[in-house]
PDB file of N, CA and C in Angstrom:
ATOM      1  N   UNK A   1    -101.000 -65.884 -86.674  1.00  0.00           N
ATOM      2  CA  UNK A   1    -100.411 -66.888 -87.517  1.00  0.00           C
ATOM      3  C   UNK A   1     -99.745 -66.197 -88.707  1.00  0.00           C
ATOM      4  N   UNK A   2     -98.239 -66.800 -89.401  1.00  0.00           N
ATOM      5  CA  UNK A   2     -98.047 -66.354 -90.657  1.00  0.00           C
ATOM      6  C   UNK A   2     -97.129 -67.377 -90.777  1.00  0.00           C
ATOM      7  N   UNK A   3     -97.066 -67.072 -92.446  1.00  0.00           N
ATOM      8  CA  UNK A   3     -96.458 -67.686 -93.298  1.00  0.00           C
ATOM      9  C   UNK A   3     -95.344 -67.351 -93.978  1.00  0.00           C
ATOM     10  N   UNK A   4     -94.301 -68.241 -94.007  1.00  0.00           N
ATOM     11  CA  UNK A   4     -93.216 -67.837 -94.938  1.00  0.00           C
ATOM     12  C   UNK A   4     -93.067 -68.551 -96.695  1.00  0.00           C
ATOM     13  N   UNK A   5     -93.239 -67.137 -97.619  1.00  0.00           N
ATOM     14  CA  UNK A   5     -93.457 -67.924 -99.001  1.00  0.00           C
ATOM     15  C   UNK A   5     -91.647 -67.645 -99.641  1.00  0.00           C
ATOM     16  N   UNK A   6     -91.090 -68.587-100.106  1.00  0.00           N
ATOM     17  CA  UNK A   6     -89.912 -68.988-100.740  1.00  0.00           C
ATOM     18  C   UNK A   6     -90.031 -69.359-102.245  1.00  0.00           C
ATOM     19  N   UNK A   7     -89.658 -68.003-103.275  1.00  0.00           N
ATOM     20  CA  UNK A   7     -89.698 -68.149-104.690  1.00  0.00           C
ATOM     21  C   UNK A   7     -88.566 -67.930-105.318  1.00  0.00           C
ATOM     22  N   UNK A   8     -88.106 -68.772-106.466  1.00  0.00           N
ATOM     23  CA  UNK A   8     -87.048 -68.477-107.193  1.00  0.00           C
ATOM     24  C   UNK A   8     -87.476 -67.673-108.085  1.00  0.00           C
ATOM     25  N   UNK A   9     -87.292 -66.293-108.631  1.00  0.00           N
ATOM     26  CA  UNK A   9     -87.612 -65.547-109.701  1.00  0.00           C
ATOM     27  C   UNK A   9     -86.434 -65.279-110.780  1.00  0.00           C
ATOM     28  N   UNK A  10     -86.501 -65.898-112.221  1.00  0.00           N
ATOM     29  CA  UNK A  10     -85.403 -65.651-112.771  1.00  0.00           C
ATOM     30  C   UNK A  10     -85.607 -64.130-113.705  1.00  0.00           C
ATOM     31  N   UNK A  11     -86.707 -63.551-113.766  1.00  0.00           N
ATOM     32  CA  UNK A  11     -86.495 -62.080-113.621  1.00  0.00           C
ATOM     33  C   UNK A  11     -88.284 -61.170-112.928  1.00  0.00           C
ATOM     34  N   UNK A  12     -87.810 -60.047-112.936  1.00  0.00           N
ATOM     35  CA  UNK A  12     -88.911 -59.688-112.583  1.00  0.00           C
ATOM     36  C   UNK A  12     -90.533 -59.455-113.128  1.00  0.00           C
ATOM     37  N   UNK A  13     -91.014 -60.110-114.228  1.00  0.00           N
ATOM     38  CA  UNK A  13     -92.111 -60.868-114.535  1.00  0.00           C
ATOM     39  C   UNK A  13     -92.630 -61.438-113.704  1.00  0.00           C
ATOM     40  N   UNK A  14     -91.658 -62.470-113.300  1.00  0.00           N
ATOM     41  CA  UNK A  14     -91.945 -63.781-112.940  1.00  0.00           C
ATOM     42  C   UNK A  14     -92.320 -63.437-111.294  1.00  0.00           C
ATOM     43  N   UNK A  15     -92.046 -62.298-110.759  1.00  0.00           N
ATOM     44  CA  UNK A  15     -91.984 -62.157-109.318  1.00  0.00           C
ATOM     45  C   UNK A  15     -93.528 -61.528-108.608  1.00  0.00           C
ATOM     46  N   UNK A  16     -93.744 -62.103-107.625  1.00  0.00           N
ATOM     47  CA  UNK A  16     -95.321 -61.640-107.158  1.00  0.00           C
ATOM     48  C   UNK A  16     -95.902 -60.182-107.213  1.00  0.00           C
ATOM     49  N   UNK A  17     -93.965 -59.550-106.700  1.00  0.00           N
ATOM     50  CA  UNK A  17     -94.352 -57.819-106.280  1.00  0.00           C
ATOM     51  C   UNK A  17     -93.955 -57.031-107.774  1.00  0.00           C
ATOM     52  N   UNK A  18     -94.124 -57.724-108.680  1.00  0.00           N
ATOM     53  CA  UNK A  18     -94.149 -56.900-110.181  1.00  0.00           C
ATOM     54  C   UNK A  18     -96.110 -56.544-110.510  1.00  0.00           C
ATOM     55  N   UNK A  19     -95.728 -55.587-110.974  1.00  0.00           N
ATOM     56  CA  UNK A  19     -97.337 -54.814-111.194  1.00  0.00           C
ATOM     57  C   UNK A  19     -96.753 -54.665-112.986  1.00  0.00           C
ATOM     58  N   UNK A  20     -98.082 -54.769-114.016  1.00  0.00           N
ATOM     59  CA  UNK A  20     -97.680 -54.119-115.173  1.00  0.00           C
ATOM     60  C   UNK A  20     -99.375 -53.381-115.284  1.00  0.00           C
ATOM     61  N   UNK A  21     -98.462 -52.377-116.286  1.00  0.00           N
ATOM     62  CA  UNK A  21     -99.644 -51.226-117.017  1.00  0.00           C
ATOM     63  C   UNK A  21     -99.105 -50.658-118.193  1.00  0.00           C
ATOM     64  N   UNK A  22     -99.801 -50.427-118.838  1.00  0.00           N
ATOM     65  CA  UNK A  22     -99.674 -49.823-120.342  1.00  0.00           C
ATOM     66  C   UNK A  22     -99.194 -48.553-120.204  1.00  0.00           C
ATOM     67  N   UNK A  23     -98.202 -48.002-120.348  1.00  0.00           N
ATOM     68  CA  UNK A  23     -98.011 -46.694-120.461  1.00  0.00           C
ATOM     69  C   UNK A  23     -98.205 -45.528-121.625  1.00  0.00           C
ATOM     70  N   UNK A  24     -98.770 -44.924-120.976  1.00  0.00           N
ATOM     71  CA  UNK A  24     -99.412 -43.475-121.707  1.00  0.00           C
ATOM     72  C   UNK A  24     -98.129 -43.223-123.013  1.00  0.00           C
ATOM     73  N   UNK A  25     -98.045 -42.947-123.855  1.00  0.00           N
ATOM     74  CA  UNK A  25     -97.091 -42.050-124.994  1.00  0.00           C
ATOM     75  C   UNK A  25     -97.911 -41.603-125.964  1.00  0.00           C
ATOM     76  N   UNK A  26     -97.097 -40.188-126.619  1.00  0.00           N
ATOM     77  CA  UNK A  26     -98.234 -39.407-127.445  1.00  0.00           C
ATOM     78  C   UNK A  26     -98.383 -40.201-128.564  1.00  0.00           C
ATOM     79  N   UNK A  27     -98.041 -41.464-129.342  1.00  0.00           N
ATOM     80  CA  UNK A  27     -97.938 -41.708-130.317  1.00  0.00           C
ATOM     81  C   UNK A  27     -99.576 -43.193-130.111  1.00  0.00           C
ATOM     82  N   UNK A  28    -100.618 -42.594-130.520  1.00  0.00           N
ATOM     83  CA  UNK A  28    -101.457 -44.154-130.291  1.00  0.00           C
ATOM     84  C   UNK A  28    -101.645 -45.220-131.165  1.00  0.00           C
ATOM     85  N   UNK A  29    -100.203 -45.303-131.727  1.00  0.00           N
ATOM     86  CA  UNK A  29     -99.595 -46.614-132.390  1.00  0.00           C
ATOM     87  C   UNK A  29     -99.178 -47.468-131.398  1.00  0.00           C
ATOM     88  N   UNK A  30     -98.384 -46.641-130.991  1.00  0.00           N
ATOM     89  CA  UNK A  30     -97.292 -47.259-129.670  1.00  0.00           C
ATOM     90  C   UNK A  30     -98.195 -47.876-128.507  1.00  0.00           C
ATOM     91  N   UNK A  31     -97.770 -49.518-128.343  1.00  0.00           N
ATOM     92  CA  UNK A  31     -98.311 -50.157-126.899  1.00  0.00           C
ATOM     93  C   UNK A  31     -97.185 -50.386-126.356  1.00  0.00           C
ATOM     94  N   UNK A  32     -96.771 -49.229-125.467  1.00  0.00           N
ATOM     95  CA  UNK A  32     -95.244 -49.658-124.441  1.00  0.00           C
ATOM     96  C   UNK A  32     -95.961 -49.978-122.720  1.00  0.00           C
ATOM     97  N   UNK A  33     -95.830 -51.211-122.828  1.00  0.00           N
ATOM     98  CA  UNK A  33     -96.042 -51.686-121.382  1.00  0.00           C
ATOM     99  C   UNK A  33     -94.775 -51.597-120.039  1.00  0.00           C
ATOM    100  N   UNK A  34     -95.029 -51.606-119.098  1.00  0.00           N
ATOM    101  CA  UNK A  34     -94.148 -51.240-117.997  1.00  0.00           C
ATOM    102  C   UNK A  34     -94.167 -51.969-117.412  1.00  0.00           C
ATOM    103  N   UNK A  35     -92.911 -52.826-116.602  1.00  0.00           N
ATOM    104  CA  UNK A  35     -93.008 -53.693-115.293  1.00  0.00           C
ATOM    105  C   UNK A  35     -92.304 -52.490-114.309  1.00  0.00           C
ATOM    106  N   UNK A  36     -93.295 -53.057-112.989  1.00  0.00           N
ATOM    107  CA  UNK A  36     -93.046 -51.935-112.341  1.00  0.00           C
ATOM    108  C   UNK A  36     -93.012 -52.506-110.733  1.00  0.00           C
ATOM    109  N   UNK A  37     -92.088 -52.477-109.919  1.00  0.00           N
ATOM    110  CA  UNK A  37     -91.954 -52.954-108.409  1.00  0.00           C
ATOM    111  C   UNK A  37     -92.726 -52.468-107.643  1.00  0.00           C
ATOM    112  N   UNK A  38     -93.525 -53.037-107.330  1.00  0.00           N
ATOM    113  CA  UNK A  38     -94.709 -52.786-106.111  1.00  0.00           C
ATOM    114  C   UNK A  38     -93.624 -52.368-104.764  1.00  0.00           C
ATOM    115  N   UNK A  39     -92.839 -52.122-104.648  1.00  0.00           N
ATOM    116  CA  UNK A  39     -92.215 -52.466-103.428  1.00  0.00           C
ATOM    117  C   UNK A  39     -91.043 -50.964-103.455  1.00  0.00           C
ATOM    118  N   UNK A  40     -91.127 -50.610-104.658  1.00  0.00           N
ATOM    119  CA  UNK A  40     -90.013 -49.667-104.700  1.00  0.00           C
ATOM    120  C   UNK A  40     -91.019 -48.069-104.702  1.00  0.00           C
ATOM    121  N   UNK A  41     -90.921 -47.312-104.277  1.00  0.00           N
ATOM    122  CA  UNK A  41     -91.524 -45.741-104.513  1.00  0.00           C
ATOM    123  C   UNK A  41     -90.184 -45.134-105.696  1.00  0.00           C
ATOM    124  N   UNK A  42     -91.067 -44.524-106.634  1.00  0.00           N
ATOM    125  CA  UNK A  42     -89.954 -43.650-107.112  1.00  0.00           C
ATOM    126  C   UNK A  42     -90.507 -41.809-106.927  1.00  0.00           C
ATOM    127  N   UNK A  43     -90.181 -41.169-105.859  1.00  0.00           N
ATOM    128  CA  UNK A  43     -90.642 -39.959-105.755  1.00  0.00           C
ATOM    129  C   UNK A  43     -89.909 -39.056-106.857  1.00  0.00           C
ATOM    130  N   UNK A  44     -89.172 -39.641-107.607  1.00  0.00           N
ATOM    131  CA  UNK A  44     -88.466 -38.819-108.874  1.00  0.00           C
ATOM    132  C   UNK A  44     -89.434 -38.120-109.782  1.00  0.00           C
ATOM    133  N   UNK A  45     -90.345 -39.283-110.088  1.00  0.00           N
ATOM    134  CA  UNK A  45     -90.683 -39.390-111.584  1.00  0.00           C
ATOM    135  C   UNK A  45     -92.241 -39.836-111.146  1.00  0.00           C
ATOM    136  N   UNK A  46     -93.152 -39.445-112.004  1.00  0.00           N
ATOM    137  CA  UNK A  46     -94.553 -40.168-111.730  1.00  0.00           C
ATOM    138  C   UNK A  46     -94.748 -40.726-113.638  1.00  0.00           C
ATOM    139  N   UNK A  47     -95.083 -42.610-113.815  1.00  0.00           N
ATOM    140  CA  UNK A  47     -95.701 -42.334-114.830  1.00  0.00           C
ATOM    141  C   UNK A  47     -97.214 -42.632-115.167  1.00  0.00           C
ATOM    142  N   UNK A  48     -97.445 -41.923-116.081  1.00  0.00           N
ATOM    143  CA  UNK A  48     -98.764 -41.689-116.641  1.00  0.00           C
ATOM    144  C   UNK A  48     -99.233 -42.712-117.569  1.00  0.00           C
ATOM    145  N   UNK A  49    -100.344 -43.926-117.355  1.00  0.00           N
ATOM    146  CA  UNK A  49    -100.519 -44.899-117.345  1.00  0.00           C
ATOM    147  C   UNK A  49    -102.295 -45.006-117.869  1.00  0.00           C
ATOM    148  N   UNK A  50    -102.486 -45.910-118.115  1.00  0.00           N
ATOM    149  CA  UNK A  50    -104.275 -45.870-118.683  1.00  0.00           C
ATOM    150  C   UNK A  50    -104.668 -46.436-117.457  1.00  0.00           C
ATOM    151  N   UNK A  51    -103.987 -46.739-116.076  1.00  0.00           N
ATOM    152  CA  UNK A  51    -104.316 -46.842-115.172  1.00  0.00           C
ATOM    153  C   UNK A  51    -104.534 -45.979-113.742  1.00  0.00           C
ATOM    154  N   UNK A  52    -104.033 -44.918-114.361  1.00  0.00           N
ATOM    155  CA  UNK A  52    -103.635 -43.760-113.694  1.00  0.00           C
ATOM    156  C   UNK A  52    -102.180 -43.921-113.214  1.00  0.00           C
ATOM    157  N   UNK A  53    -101.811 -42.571-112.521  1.00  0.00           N
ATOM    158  CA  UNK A  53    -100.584 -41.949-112.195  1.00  0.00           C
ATOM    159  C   UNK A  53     -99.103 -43.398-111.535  1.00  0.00           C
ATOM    160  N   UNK A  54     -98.119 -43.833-111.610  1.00  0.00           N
ATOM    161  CA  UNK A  54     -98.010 -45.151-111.317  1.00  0.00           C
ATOM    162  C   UNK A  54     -96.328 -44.120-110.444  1.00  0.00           C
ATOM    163  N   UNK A  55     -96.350 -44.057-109.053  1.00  0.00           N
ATOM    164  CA  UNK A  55     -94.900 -43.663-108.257  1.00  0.00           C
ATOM    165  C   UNK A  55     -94.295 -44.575-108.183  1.00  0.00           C
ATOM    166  N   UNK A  56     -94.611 -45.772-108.438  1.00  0.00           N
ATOM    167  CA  UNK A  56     -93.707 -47.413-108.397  1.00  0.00           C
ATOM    168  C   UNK A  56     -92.678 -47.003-109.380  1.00  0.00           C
ATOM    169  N   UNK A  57     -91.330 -47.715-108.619  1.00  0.00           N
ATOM    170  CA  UNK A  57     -90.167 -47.884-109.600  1.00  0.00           C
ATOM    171  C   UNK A  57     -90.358 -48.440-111.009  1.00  0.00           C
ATOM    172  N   UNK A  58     -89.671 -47.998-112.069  1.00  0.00           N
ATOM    173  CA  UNK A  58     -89.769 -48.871-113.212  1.00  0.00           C
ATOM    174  C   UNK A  58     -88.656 -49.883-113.769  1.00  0.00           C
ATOM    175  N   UNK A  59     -88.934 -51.017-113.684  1.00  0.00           N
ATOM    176  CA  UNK A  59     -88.422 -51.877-113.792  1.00  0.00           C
ATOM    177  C   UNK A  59     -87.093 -52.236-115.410  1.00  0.00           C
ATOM    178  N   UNK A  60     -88.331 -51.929-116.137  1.00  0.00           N
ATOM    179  CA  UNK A  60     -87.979 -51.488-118.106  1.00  0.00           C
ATOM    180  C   UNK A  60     -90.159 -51.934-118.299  1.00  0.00           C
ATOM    181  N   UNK A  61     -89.260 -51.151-119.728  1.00  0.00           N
ATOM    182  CA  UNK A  61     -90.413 -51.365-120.162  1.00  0.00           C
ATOM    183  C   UNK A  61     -90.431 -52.410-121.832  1.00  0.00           C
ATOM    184  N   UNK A  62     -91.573 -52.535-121.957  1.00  0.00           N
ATOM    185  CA  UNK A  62     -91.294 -53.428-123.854  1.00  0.00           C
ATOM    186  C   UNK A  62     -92.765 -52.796-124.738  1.00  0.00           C
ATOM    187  N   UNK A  63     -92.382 -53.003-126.347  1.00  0.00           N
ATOM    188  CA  UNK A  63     -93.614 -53.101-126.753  1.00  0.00           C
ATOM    189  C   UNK A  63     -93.769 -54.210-127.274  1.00  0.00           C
ATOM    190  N   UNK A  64     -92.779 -55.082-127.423  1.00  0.00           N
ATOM    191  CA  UNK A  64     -93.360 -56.636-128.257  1.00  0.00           C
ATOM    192  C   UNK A  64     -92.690 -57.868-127.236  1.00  0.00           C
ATOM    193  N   UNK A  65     -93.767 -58.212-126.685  1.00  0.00           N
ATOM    194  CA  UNK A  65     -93.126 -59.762-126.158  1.00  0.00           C
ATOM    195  C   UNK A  65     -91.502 -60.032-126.106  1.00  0.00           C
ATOM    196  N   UNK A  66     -91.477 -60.241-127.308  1.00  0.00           N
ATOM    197  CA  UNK A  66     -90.026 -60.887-127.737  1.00  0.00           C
ATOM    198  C   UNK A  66     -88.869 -60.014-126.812  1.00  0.00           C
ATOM    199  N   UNK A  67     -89.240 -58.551-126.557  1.00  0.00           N
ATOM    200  CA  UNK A  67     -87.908 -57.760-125.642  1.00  0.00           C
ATOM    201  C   UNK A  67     -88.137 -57.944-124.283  1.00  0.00           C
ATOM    202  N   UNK A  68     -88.826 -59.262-123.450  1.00  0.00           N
ATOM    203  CA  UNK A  68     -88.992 -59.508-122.047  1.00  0.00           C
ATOM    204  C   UNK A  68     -87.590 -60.165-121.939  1.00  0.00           C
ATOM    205  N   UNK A  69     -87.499 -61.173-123.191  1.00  0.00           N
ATOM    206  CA  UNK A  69     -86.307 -62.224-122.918  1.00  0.00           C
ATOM    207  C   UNK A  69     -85.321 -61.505-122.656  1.00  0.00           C
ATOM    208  N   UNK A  70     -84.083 -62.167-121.275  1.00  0.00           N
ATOM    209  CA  UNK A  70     -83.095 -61.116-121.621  1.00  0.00           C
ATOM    210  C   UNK A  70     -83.088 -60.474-120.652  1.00  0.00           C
ATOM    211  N   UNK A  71     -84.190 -59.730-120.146  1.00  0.00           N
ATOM    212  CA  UNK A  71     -84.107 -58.660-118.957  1.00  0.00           C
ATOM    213  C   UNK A  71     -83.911 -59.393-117.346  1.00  0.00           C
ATOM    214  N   UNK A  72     -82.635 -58.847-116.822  1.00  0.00           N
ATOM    215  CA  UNK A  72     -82.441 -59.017-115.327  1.00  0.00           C
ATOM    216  C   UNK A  72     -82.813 -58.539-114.519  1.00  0.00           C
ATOM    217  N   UNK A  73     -82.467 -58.991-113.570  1.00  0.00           N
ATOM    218  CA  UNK A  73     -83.134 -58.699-111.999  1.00  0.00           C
ATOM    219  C   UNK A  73     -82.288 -57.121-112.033  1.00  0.00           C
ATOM    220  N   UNK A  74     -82.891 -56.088-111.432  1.00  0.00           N
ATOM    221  CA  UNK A  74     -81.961 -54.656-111.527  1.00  0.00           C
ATOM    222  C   UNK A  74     -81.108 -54.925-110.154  1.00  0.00           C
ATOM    223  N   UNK A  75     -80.194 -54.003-109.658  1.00  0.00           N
ATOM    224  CA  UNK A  75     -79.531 -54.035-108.344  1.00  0.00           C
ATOM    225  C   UNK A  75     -80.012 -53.810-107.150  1.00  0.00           C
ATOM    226  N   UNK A  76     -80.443 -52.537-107.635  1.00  0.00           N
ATOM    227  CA  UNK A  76     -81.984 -52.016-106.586  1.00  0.00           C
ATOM    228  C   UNK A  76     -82.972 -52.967-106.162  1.00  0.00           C
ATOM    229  N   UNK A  77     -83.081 -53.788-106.721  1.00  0.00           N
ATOM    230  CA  UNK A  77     -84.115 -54.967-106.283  1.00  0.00           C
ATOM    231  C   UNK A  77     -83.936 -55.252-104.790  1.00  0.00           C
ATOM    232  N   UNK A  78     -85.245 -54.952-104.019  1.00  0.00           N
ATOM    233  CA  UNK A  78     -84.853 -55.167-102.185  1.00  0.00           C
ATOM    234  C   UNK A  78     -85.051 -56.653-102.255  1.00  0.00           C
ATOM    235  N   UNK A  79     -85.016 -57.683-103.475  1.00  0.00           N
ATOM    236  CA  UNK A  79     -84.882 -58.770-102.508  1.00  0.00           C
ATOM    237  C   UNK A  79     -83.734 -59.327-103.210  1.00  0.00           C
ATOM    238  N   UNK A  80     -82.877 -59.221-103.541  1.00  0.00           N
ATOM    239  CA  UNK A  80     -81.454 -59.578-104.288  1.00  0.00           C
ATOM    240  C   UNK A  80     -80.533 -59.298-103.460  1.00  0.00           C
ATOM    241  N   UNK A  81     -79.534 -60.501-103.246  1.00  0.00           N
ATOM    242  CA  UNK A  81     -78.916 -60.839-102.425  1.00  0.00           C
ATOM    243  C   UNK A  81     -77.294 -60.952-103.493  1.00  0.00           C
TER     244      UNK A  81
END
């Protein structure tokens, strides 16, 4: 048996295959969080995370709420049509 699930996402927050984690920086003022595509590998780059090591694409990242607004779907996105 399976199922087909049908979502409108007006950015990638909002989307099931977004993962977030806090990302590591030397400064421990700084809380820069990461949205990151479960779906994309980035063998480029690995980042370093309080969750450990993260090869998922990075989406952007923010440190205050207020810089989510605004951000689009990237091109690379495998489900953008």
């Amino acid at each position: 048996m399976s199922i087909v699930l049908k979502a409108e996402v007006e950015n990638c927050i909002s989307c099931p295959c977004s993962e977030k984690y806090q990302i590591m920086t030397p400064d421990s003022f700084e809380h820069y969080m990461g949205i990151f595509c479960s779906k994309v590998e980035d063998s480029e780059l690995k980042r370093y995370t309080y969750d450990g090591i993260i090869t998922k694409k990075l989406v952007f990242s923010y440190e205050r709420p207020s810089e989510i607004e605004g951000q689009e779907i990237p091109d690379w996105c495998p489900y953008k049509k």
